[in-house]
N, C-alpha and C. Protein backbone atom coordinates (compact mmCIF):
# COMPACT_ATOMS: atom_id res chain seq x y z
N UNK A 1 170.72 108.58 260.98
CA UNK A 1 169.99 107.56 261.74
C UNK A 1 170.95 106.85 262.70
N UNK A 2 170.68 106.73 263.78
CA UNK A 2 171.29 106.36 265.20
C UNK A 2 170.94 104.20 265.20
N UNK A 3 171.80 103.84 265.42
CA UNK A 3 172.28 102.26 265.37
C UNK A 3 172.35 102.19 266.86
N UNK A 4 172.16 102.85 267.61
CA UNK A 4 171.99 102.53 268.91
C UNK A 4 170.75 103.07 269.60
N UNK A 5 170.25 102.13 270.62
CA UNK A 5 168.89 102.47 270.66
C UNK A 5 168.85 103.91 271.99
N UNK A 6 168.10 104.33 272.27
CA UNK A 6 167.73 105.97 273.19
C UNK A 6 168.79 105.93 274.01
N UNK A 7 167.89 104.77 274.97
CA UNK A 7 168.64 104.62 276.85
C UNK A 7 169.87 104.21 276.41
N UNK A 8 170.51 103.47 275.69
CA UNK A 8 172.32 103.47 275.98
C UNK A 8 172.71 104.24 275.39
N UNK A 9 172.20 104.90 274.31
CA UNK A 9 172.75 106.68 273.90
C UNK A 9 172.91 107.20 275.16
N UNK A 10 171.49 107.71 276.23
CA UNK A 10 171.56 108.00 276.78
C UNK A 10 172.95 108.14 278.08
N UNK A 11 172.79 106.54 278.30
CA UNK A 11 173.93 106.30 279.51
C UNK A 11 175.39 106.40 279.03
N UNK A 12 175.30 106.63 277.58
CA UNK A 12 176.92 106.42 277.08
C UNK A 12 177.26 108.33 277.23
N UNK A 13 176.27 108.95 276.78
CA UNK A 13 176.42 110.27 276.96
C UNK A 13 176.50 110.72 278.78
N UNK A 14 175.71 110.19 279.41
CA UNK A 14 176.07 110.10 281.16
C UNK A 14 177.14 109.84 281.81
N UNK A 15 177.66 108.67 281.05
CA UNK A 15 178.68 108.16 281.25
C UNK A 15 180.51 109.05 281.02
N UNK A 16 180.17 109.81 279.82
CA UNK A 16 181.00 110.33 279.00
C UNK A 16 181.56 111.64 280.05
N UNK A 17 180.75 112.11 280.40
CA UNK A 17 180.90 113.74 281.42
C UNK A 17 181.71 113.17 282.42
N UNK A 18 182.18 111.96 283.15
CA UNK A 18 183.35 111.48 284.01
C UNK A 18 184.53 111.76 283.64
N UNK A 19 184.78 112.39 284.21
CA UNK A 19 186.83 112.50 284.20
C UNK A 19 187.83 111.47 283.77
N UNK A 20 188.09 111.61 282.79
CA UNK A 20 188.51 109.91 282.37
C UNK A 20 188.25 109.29 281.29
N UNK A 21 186.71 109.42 281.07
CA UNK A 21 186.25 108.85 280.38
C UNK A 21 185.36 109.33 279.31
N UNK A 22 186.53 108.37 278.11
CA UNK A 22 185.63 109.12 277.00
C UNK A 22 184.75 108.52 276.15
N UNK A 23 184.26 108.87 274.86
CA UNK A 23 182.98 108.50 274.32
C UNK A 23 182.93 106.23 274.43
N UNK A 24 184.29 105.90 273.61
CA UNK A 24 184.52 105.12 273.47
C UNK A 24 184.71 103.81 275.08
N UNK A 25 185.24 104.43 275.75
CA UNK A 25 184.86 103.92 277.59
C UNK A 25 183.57 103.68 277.99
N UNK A 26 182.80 105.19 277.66
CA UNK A 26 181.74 105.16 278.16
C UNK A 26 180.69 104.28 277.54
N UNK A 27 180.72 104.09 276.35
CA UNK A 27 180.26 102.76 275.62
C UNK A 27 180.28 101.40 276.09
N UNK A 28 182.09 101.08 276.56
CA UNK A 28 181.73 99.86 276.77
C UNK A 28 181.39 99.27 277.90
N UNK A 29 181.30 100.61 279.07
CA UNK A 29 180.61 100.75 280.55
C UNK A 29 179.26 100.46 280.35
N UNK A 30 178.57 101.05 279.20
CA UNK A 30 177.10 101.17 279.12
C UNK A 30 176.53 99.75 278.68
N UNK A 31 177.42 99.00 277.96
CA UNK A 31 177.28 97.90 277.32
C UNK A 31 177.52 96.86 278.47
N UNK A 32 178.72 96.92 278.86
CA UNK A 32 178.97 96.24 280.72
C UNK A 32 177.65 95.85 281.66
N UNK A 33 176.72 97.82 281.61
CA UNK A 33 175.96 97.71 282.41
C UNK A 33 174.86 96.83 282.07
N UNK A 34 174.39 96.81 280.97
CA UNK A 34 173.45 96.25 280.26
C UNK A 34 173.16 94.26 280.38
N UNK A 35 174.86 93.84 280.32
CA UNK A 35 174.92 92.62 280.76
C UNK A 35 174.91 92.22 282.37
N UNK A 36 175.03 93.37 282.85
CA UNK A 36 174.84 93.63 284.58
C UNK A 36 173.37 92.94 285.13
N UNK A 37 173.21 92.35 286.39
CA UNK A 37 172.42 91.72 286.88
C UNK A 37 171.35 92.85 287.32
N UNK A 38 170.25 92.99 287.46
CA UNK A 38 169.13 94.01 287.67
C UNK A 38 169.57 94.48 289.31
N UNK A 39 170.27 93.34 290.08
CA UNK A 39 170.32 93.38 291.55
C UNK A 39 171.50 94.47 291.52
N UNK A 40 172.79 94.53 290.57
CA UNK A 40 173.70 95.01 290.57
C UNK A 40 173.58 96.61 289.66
N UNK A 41 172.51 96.74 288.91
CA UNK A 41 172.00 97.93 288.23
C UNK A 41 171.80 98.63 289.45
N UNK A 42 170.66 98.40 290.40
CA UNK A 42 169.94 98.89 291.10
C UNK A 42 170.81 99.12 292.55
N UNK A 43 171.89 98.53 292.90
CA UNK A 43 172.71 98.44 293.74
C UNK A 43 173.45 100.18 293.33
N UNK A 44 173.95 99.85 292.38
CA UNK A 44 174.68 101.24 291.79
C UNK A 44 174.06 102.22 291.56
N UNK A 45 172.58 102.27 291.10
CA UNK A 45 171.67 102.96 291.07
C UNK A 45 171.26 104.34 292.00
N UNK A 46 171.07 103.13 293.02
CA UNK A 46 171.21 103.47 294.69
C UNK A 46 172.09 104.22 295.93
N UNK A 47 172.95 103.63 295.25
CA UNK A 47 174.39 104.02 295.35
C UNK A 47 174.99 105.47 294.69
N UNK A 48 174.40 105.91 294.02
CA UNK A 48 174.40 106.91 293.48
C UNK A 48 173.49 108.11 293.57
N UNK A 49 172.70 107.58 293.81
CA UNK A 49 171.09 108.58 293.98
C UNK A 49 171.36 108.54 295.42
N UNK A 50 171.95 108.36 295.93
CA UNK A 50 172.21 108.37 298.13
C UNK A 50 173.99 108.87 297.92
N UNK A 51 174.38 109.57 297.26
CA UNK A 51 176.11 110.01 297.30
C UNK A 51 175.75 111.22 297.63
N UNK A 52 175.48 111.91 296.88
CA UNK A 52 175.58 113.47 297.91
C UNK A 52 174.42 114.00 299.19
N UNK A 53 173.48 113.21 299.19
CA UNK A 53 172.38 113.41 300.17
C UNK A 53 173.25 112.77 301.66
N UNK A 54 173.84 111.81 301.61
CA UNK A 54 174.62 111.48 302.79
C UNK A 54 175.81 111.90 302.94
N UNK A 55 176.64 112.76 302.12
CA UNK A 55 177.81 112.80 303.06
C UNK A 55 177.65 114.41 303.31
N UNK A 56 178.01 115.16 304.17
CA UNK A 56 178.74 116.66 304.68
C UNK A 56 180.34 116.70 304.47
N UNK A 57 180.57 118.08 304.98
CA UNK A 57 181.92 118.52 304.97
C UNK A 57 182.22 118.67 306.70
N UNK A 58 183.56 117.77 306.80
CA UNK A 58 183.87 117.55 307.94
C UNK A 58 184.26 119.18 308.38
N UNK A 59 183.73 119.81 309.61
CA UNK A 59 183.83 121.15 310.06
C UNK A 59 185.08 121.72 310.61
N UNK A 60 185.92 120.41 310.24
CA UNK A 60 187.69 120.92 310.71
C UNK A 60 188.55 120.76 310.04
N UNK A 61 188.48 119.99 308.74
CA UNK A 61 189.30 119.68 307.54
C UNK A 61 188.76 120.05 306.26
N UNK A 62 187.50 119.99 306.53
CA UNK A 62 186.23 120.28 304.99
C UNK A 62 186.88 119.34 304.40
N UNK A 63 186.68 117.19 304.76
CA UNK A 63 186.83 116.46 303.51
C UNK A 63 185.42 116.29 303.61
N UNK A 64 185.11 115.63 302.52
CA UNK A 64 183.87 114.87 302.68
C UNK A 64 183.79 114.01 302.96
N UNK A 65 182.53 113.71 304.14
CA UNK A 65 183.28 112.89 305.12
C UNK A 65 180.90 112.38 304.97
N UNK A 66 181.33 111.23 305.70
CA UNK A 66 179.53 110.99 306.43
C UNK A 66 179.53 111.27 307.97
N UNK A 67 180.43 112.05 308.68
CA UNK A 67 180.21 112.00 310.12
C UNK A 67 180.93 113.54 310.39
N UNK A 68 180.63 113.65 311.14
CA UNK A 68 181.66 115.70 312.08
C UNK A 68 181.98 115.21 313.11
N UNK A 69 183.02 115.04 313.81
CA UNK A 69 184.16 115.85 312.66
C UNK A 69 184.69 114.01 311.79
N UNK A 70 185.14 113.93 310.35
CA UNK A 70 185.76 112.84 310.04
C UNK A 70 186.57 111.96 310.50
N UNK A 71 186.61 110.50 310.18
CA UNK A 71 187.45 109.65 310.47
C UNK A 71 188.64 110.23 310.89
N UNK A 72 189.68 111.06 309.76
CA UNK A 72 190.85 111.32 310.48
C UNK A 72 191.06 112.65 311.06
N UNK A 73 190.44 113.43 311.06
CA UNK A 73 190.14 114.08 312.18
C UNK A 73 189.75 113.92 313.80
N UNK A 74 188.77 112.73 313.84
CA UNK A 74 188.50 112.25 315.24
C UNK A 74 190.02 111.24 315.79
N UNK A 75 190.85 110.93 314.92
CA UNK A 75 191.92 110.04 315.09
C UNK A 75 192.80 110.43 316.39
N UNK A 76 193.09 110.10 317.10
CA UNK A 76 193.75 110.86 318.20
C UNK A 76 194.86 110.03 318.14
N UNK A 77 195.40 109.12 317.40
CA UNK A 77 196.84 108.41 316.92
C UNK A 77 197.72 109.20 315.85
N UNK A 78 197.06 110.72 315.22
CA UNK A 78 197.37 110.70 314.15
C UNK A 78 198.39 112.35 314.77
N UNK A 79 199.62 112.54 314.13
CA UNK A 79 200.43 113.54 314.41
C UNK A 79 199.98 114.89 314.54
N UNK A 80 199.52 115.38 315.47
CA UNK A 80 198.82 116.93 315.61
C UNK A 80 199.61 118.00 315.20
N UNK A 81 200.91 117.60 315.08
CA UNK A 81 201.90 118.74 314.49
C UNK A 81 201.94 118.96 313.08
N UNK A 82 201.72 118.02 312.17
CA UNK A 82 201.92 117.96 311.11
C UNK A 82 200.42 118.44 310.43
N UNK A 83 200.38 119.13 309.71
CA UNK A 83 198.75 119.41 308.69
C UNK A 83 199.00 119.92 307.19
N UNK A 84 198.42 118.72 306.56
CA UNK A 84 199.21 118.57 304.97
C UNK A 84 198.22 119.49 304.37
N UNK A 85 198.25 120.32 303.59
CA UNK A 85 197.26 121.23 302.73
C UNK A 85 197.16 120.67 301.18
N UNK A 86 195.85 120.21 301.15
CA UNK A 86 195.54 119.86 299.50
C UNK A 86 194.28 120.69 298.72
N UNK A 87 194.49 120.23 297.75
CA UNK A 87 193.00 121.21 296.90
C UNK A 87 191.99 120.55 297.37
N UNK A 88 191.95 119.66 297.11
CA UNK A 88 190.59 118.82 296.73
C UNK A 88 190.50 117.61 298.04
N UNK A 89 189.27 116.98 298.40
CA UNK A 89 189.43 115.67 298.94
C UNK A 89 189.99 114.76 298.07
N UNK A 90 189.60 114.74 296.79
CA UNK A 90 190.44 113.57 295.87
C UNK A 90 191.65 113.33 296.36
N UNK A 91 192.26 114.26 296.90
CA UNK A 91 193.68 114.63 297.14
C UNK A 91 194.66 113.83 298.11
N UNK A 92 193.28 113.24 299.29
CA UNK A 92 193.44 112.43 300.29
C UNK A 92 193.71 111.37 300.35
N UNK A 93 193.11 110.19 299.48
CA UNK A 93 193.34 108.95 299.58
C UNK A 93 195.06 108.93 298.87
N UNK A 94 195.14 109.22 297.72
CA UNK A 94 196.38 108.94 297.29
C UNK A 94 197.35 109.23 298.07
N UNK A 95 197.45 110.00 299.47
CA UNK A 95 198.60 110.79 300.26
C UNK A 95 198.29 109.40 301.23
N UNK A 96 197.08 109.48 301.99
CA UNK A 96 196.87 108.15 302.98
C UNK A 96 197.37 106.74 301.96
N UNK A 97 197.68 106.66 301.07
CA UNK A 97 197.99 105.00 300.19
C UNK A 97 199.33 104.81 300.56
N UNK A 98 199.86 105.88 300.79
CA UNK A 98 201.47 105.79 300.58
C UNK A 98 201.91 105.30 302.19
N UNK A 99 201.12 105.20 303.18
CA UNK A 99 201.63 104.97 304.59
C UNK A 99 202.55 105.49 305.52
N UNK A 100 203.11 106.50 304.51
CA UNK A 100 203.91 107.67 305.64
C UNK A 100 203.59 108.83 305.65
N UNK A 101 202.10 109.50 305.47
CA UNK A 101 201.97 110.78 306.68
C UNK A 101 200.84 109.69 307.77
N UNK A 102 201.06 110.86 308.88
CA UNK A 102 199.95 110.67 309.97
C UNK A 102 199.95 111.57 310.17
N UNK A 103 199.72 112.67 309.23
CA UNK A 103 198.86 113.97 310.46
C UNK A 103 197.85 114.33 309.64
N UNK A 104 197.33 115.76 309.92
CA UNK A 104 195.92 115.97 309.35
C UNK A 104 195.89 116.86 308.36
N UNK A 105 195.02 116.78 307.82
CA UNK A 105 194.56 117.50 306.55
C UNK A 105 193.97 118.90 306.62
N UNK A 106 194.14 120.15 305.54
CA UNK A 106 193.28 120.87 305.50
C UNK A 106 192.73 121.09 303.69
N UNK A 107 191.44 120.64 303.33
CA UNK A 107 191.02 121.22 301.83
C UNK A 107 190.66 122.29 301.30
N UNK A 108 191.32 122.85 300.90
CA UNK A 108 190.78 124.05 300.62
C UNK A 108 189.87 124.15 299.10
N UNK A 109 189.61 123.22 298.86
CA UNK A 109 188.78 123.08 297.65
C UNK A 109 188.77 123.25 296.47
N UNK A 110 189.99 123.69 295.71
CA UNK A 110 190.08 123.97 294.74
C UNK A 110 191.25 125.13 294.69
N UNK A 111 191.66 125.33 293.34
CA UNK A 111 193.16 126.39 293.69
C UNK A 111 192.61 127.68 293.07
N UNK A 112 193.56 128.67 293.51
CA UNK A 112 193.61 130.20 292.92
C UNK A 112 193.45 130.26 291.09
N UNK A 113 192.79 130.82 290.85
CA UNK A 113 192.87 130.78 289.04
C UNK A 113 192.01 132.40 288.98
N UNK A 114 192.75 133.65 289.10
CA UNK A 114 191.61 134.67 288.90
C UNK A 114 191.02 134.68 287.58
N UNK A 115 191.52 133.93 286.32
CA UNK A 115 191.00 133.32 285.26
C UNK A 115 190.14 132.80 285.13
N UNK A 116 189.80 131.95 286.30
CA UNK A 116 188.35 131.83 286.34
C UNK A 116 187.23 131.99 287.30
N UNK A 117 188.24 133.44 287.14
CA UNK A 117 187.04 134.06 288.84
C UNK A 117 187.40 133.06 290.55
N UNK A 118 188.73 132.74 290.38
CA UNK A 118 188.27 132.08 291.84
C UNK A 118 189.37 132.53 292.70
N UNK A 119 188.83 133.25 293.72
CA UNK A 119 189.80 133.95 295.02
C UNK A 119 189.71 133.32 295.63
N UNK A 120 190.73 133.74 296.79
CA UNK A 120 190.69 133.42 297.94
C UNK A 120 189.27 133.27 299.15
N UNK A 121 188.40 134.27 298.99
CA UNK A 121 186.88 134.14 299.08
C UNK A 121 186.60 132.40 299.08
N UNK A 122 186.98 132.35 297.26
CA UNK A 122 185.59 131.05 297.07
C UNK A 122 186.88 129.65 297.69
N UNK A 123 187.63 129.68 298.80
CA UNK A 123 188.69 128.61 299.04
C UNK A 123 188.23 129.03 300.68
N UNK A 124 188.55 127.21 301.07
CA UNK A 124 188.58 127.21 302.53
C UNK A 124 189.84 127.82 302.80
N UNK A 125 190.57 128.78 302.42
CA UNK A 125 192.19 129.31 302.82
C UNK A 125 191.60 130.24 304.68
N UNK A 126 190.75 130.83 304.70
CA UNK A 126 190.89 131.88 305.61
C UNK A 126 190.82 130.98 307.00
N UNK A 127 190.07 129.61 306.89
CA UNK A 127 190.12 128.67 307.60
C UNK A 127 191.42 128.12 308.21
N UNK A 128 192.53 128.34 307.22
CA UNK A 128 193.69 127.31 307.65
C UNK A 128 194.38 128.25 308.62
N UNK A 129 194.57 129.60 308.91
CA UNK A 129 195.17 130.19 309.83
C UNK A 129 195.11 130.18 311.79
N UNK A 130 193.78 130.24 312.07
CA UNK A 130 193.07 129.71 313.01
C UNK A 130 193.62 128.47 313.54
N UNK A 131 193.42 127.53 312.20
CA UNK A 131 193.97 126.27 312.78
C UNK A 131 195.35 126.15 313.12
N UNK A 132 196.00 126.54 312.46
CA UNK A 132 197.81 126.33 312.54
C UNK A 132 198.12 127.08 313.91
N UNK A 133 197.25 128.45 314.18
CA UNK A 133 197.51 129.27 315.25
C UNK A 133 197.09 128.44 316.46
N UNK A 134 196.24 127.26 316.94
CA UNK A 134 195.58 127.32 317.80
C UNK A 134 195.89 125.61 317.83
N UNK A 135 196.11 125.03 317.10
CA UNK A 135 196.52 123.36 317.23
C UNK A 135 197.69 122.89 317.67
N UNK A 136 198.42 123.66 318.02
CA UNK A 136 199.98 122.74 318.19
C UNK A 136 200.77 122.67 316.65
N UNK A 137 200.24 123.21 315.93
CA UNK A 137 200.83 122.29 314.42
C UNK A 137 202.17 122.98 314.04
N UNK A 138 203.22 122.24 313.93
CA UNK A 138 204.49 123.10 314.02
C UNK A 138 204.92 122.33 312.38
N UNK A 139 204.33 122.24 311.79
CA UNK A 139 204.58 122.08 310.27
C UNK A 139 203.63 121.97 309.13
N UNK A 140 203.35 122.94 308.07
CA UNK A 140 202.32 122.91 307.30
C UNK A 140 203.06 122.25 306.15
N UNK A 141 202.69 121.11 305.53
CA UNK A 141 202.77 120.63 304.09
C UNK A 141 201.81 121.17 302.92
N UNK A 142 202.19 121.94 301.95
CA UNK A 142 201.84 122.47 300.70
C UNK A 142 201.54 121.12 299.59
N UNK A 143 200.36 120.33 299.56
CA UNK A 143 200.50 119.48 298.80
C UNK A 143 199.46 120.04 297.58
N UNK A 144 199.90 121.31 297.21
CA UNK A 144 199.01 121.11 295.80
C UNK A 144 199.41 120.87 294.43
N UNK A 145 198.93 120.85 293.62
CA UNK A 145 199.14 120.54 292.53
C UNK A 145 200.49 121.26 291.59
N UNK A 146 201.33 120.81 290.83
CA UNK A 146 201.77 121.20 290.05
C UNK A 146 201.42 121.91 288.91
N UNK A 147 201.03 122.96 288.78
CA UNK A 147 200.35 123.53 287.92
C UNK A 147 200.19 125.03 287.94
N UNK A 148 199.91 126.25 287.42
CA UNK A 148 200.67 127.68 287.71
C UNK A 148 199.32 127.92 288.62
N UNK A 149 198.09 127.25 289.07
CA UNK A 149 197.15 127.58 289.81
C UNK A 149 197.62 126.98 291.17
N UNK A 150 198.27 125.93 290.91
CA UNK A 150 198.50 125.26 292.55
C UNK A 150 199.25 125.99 292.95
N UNK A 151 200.63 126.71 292.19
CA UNK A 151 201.79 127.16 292.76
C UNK A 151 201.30 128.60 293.46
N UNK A 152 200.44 129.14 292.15
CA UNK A 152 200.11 130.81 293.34
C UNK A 152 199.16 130.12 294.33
N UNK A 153 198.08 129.50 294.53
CA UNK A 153 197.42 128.79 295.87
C UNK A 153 198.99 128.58 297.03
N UNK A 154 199.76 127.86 296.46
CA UNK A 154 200.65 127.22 297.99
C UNK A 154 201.40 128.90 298.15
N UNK A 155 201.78 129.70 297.07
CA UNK A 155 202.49 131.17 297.33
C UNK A 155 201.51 131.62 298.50
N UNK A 156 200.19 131.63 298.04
CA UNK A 156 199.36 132.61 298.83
C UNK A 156 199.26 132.06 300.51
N UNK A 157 199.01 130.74 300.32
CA UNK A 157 198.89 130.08 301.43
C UNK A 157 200.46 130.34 302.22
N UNK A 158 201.08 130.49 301.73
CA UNK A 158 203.09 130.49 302.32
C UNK A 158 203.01 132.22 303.44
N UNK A 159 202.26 132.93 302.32
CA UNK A 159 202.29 134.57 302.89
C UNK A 159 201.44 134.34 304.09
N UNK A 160 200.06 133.80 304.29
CA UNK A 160 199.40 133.59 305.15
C UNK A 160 200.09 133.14 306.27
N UNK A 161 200.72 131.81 306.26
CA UNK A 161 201.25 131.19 307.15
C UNK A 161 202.51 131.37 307.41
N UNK A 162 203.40 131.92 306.98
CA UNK A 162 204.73 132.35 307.31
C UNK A 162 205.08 133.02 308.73
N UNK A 163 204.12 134.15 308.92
CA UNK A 163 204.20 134.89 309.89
C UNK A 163 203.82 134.33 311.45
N UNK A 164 203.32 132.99 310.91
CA UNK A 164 203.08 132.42 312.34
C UNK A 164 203.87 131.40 312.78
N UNK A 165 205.53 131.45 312.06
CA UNK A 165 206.50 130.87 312.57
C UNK A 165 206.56 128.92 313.17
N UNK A 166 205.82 128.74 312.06
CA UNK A 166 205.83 127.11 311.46
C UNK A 166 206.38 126.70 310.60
N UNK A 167 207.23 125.88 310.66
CA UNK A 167 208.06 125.29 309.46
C UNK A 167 206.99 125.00 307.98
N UNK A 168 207.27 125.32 306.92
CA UNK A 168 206.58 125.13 305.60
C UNK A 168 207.35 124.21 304.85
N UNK A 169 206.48 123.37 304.20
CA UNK A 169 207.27 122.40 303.24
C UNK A 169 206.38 122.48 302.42
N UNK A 170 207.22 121.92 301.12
CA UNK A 170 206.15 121.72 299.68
C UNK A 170 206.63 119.99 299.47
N UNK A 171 205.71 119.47 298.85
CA UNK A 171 205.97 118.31 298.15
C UNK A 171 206.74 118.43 297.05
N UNK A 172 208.08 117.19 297.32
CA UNK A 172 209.54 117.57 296.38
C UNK A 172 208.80 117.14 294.92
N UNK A 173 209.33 117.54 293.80
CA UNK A 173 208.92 117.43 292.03
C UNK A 173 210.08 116.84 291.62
N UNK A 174 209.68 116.00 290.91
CA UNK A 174 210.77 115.20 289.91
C UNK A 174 210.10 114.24 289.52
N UNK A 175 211.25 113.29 288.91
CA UNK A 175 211.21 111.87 287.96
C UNK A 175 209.97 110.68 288.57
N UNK A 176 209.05 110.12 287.95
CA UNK A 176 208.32 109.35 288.84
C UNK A 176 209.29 108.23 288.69
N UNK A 177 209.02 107.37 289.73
CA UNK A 177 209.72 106.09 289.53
C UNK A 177 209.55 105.16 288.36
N UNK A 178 210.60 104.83 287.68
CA UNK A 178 210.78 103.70 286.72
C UNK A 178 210.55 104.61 285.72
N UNK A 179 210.82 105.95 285.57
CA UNK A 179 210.84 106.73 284.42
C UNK A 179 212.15 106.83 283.91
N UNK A 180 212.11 106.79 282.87
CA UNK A 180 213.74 107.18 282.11
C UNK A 180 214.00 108.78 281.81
N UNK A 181 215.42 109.13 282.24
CA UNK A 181 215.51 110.39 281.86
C UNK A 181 215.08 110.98 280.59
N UNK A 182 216.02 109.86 279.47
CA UNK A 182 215.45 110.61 278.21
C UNK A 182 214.40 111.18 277.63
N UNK A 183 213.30 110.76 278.37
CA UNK A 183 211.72 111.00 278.20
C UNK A 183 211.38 111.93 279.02
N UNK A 184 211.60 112.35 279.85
CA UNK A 184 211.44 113.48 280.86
C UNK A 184 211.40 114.93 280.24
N UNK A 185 210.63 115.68 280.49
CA UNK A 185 210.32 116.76 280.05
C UNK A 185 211.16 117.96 280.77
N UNK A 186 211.67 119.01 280.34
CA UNK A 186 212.72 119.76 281.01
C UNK A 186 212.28 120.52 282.24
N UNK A 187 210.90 120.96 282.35
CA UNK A 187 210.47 121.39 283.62
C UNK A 187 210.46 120.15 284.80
N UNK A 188 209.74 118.89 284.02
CA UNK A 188 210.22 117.90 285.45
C UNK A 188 211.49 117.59 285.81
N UNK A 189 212.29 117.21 284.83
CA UNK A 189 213.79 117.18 284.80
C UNK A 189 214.49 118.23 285.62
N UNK A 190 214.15 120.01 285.53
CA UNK A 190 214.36 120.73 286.04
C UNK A 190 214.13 120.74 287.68
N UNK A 191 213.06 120.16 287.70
CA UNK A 191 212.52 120.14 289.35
C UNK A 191 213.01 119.05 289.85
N UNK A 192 213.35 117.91 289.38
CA UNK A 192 213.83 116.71 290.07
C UNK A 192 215.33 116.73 290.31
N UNK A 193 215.99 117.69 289.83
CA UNK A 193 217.59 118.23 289.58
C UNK A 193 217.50 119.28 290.92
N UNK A 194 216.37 120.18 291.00
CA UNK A 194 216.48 121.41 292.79
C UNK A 194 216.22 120.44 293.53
N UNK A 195 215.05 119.46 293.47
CA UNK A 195 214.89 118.80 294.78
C UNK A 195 215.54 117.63 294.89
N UNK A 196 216.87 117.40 294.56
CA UNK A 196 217.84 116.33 294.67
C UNK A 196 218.19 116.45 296.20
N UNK A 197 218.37 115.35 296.83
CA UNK A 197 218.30 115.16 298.29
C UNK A 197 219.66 114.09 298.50
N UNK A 198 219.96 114.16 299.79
CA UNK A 198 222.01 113.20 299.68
C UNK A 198 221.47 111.85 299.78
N UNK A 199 222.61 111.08 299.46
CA UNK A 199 222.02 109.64 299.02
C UNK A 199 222.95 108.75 299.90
């Protein structure tokens, strides 16, 4: 017998399928919502039931964007040489927080895993060649993930783009800040030791 009544079963189980968040979160979100004002239910409500009906994929970066081509795409302040490559749009804000790139983006949506069926096919990759060939862009940044799916994605993406005689960079790996060595794991430790830079 269930001590909690349907609908916040319900929303705690809704709640739960978020990235992040687990049974115990999603509880006290559901409980949050519950003390929530009807104006502020229905605000979010709204807000939610209008998220994927309004936005597209910008037709020159593929972020998700509400306009073609996107905010930083239409930017004509922003470095045309430079075009950072990430998986995901998630990928975007955290690179724009930091205040030192200005150039543009390409998503390719997700990384290489033939583990789970996903080629080059199901990735905006065949997209990024065109662009690098035809923009001015005299430097591609590899910003994907650390992980053995990001690394063959930026490999594959490296073979693609190599031949068209643009400088390639990857995003350097190591220690995050205010981390202590002793705690460091030997693959990050390992990577923060190659990408040591002069001081």
């Amino acid at each position: 017998m269930s001590v909690t009544a349907e609908p916040i079963t319900r929303v705690v189980l809704a709640l739960s399928k978020l990235p992040g968040i687990g049974p115990k979160s999603a509880q006290r979100l559901a409980y949050h919502l519950l003390q929530s004002s009807d104006m502020d239910i229905e605000e979010l409500a709204n807000a939610l039931l209008t998220l994927k009906g309004s936005l597209l994929l910008c037709s020159t970066c593929f972020n998700v964007a509400d306009r073609d081509p996107c905010e930083i795409c239409a930017d004509s302040q922003r470095d045309s040489s430079l075009l950072c490559v990430v998986e995901r749009p998630a990928d975007i804000p955290p690179v724009e927080r930091t205040g030192r790139f200005n150039g543009f983006y390409h998503v390719l949506h997700g990384a290489l895993s033939p583990a789970r069926g996903i080629s080059p096919e199901d990735l905006r990759i065949q997209e990024l060649v065109p662009r690098v060939r035809g923009t001015g862009v005299s430097e591609v940044i590899l910003a994907t993930n650390p992980t053995v799916e990001g690394e063959a994605t930026a490999m594959y993406v490296r073979q693609l783009v190599s031949p068209l005689g643009v400088r390639l960079t990857r995003l350097a790996r190591g220690l995050p800040f205010g981390a202590d060595i002793e705690y460091a794991d030997d693959i990050t430790l390992g990577q923060a030791l190659e990408s040591r830079q002069g001081f």
